[in-house]
C-alpha atoms as a PDB file:
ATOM      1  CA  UNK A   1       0.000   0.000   0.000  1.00  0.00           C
ATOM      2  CA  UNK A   2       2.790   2.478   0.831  1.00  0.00           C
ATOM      3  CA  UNK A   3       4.008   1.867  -2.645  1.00  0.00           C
ATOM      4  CA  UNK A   4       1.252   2.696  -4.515  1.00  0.00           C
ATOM      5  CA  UNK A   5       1.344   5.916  -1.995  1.00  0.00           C
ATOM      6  CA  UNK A   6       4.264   6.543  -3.097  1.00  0.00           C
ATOM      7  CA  UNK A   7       4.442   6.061  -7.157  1.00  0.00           C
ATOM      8  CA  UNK A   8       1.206   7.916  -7.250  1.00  0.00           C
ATOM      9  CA  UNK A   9       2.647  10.686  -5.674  1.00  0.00           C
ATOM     10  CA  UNK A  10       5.915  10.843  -7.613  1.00  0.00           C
ATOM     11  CA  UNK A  11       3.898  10.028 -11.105  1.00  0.00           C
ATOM     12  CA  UNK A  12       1.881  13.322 -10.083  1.00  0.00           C
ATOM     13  CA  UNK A  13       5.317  15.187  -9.102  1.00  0.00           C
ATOM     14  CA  UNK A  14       6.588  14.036 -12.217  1.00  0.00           C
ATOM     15  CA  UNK A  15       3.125  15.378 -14.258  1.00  0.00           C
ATOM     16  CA  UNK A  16       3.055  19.327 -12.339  1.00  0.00           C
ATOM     17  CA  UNK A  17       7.063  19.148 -13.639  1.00  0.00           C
ATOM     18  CA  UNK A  18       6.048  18.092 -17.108  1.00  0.00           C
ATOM     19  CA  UNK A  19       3.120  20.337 -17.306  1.00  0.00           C
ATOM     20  CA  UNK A  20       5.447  23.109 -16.262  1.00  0.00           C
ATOM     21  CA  UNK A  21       7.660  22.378 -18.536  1.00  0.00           C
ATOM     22  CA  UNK A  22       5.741  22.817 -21.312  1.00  0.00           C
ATOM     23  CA  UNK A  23       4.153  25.744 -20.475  1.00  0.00           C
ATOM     24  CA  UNK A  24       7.536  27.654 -19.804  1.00  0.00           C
ATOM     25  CA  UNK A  25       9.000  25.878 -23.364  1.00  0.00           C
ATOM     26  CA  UNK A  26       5.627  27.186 -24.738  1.00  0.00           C
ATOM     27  CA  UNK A  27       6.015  30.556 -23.537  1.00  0.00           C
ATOM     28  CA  UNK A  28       9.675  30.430 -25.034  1.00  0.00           C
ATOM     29  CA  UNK A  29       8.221  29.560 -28.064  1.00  0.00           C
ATOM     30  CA  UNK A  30       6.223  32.285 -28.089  1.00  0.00           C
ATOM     31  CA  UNK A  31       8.883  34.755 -27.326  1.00  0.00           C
ATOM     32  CA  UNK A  32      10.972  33.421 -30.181  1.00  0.00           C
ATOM     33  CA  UNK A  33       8.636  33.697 -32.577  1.00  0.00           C
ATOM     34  CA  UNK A  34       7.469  37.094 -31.669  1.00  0.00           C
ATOM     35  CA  UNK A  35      11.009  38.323 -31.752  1.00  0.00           C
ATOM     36  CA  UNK A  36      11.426  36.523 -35.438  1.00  0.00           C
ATOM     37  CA  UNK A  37       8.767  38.073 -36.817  1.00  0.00           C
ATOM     38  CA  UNK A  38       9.724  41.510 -34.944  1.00  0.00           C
ATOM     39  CA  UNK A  39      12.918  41.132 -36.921  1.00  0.00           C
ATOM     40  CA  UNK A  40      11.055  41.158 -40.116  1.00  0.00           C
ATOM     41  CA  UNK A  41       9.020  43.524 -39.829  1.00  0.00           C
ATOM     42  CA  UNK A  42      11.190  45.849 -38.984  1.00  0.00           C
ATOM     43  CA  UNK A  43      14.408  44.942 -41.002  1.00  0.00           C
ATOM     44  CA  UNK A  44      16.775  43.241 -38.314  1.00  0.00           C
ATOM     45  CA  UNK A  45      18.396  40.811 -38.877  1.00  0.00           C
ATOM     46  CA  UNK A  46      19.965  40.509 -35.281  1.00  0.00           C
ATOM     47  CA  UNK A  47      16.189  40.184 -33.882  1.00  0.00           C
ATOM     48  CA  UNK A  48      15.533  37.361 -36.186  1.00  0.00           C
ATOM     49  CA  UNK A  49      18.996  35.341 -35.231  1.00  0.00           C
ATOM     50  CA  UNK A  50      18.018  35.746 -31.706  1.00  0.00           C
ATOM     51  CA  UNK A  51      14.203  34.583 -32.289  1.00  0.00           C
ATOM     52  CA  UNK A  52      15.852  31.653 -33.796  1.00  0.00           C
ATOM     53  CA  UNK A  53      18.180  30.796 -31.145  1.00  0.00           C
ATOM     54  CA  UNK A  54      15.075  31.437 -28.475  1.00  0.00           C
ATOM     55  CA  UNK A  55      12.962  29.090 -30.338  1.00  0.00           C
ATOM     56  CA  UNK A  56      15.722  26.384 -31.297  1.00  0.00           C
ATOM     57  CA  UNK A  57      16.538  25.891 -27.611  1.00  0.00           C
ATOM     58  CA  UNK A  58      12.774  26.118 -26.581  1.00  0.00           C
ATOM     59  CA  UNK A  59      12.296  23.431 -28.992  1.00  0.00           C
ATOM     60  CA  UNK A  60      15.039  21.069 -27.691  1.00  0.00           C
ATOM     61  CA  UNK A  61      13.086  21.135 -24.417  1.00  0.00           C
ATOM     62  CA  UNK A  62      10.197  20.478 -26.174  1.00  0.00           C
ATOM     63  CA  UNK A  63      11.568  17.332 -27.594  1.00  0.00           C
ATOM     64  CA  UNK A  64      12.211  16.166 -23.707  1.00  0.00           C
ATOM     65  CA  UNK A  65       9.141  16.571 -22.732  1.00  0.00           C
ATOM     66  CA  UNK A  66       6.963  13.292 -22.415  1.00  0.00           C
ATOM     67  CA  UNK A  67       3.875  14.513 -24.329  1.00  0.00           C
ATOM     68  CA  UNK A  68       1.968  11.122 -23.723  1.00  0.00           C
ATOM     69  CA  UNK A  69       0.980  13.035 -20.247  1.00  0.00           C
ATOM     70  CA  UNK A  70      -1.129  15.733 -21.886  1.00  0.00           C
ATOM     71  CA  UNK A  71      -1.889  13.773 -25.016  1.00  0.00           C
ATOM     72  CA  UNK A  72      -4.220  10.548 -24.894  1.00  0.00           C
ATOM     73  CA  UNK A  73      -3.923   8.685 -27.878  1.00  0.00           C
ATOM     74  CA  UNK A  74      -0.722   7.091 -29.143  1.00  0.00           C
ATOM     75  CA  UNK A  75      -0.262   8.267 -33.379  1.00  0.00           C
ATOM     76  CA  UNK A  76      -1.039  12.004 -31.684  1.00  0.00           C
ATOM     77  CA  UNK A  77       2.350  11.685 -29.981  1.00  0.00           C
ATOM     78  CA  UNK A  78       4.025  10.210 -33.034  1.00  0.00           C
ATOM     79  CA  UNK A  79       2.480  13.496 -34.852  1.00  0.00           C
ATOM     80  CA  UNK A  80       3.992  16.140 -32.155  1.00  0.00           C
ATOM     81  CA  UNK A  81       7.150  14.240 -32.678  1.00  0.00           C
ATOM     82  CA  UNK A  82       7.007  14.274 -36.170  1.00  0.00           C
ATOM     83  CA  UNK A  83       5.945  18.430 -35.554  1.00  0.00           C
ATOM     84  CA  UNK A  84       8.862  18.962 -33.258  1.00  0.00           C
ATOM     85  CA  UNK A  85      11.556  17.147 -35.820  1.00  0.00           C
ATOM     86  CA  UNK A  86       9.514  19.646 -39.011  1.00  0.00           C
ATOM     87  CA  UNK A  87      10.389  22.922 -36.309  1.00  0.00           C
ATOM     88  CA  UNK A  88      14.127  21.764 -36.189  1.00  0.00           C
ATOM     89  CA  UNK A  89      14.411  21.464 -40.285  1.00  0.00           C
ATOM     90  CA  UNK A  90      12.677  24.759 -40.407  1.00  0.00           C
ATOM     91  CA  UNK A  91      14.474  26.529 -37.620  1.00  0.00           C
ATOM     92  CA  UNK A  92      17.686  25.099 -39.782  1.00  0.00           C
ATOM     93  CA  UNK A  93      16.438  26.552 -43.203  1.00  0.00           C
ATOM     94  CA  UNK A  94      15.716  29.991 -41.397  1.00  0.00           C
ATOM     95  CA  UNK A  95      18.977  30.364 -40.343  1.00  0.00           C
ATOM     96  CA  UNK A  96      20.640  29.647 -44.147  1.00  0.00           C
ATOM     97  CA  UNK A  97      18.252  31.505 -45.464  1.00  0.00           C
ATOM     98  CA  UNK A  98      18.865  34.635 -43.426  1.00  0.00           C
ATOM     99  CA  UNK A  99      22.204  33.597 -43.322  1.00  0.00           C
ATOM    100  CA  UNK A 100      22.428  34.174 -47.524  1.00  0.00           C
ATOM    101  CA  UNK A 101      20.007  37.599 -46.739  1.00  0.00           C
ATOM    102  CA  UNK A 102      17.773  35.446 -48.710  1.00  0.00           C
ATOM    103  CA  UNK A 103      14.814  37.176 -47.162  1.00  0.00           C
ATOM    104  CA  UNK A 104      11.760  35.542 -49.171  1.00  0.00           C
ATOM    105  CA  UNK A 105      12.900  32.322 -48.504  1.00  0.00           C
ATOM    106  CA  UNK A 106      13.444  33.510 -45.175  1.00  0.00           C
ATOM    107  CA  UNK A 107       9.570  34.225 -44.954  1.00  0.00           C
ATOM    108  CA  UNK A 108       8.365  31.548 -45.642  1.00  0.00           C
ATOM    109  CA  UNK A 109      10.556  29.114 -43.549  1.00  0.00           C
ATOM    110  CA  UNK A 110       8.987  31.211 -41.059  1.00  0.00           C
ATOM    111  CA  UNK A 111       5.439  30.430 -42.469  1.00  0.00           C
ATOM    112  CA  UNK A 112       6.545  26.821 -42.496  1.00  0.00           C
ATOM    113  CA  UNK A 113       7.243  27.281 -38.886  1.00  0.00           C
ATOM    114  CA  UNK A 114       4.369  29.006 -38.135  1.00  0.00           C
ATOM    115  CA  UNK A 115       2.058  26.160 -39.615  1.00  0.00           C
ATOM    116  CA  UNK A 116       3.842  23.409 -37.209  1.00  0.00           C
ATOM    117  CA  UNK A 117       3.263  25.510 -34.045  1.00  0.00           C
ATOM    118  CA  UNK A 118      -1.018  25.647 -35.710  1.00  0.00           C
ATOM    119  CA  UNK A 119      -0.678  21.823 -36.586  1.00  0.00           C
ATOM    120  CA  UNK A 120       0.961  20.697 -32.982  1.00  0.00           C
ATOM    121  CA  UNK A 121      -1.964  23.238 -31.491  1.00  0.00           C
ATOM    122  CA  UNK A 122      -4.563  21.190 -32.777  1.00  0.00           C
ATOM    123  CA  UNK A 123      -3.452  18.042 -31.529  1.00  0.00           C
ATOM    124  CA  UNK A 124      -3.087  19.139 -27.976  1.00  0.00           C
ATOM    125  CA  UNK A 125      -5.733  22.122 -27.734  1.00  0.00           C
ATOM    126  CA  UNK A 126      -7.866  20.440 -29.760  1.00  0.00           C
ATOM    127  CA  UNK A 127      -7.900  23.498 -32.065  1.00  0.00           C
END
């Protein structure tokens, strides 16, 4: 009896981390992208490396966290893993795009990115 006590309080330790986890990564996310698309709009390049660098490191959390706490069914964590492996390639493109000032490319890696953050939303918010 004191074991199940005891896993069922460290399992729900171990969800409050996770959920905080992903709500800080998320917020990181956020920030990231806000700063990105600051960056375009108004011409700086420096904003849109350090979006990039926000959001790359936000999404290495990400791929940490065990989703299967906050997601029920099984191919809707293969999807978010499939989502957080499409952010990485993206994130990667951004930075060779804006790397060669090739800002239209640039754009729509961004876009790209934009539509994983939408497509992981609707898995877990339901959206």
């Amino acid at each position: 009896m004191k074991k199940m006590i005891l896993a069922l309080v460290a399992s729900s330790v171990l969800a409050l981390a996770n959920e905080t986890t992903i709500n800080a990564t998320m917020s990181l996310m956020t920030q990231g992208m806000n700063q990105i698309q600051a960056g375009f709009l108004y011409s700086n390049k420096e904003d849109i490396k350090g979006g990039l660098t926000v959001l790359e490191n936000a999404n290495a959390i990400f791929s940490k966290v065990d989703v299967s706490t906050f997601i029920a069914h099984n191919n809707k964590i293969q999807v978010t893993h499939n989502i957080n492996k499409n952010l990485d390639k993206n994130i990667k493109g951004l930075k060779k795009a804006i790397a060669a000032e090739n800002y239209s490319d640039a754009t729509r890696e961004y876009g790209e990115l934009t539509a994983n953050c939408i497509a992981c939303h609707k898995i877990v918010r339901g959206w």
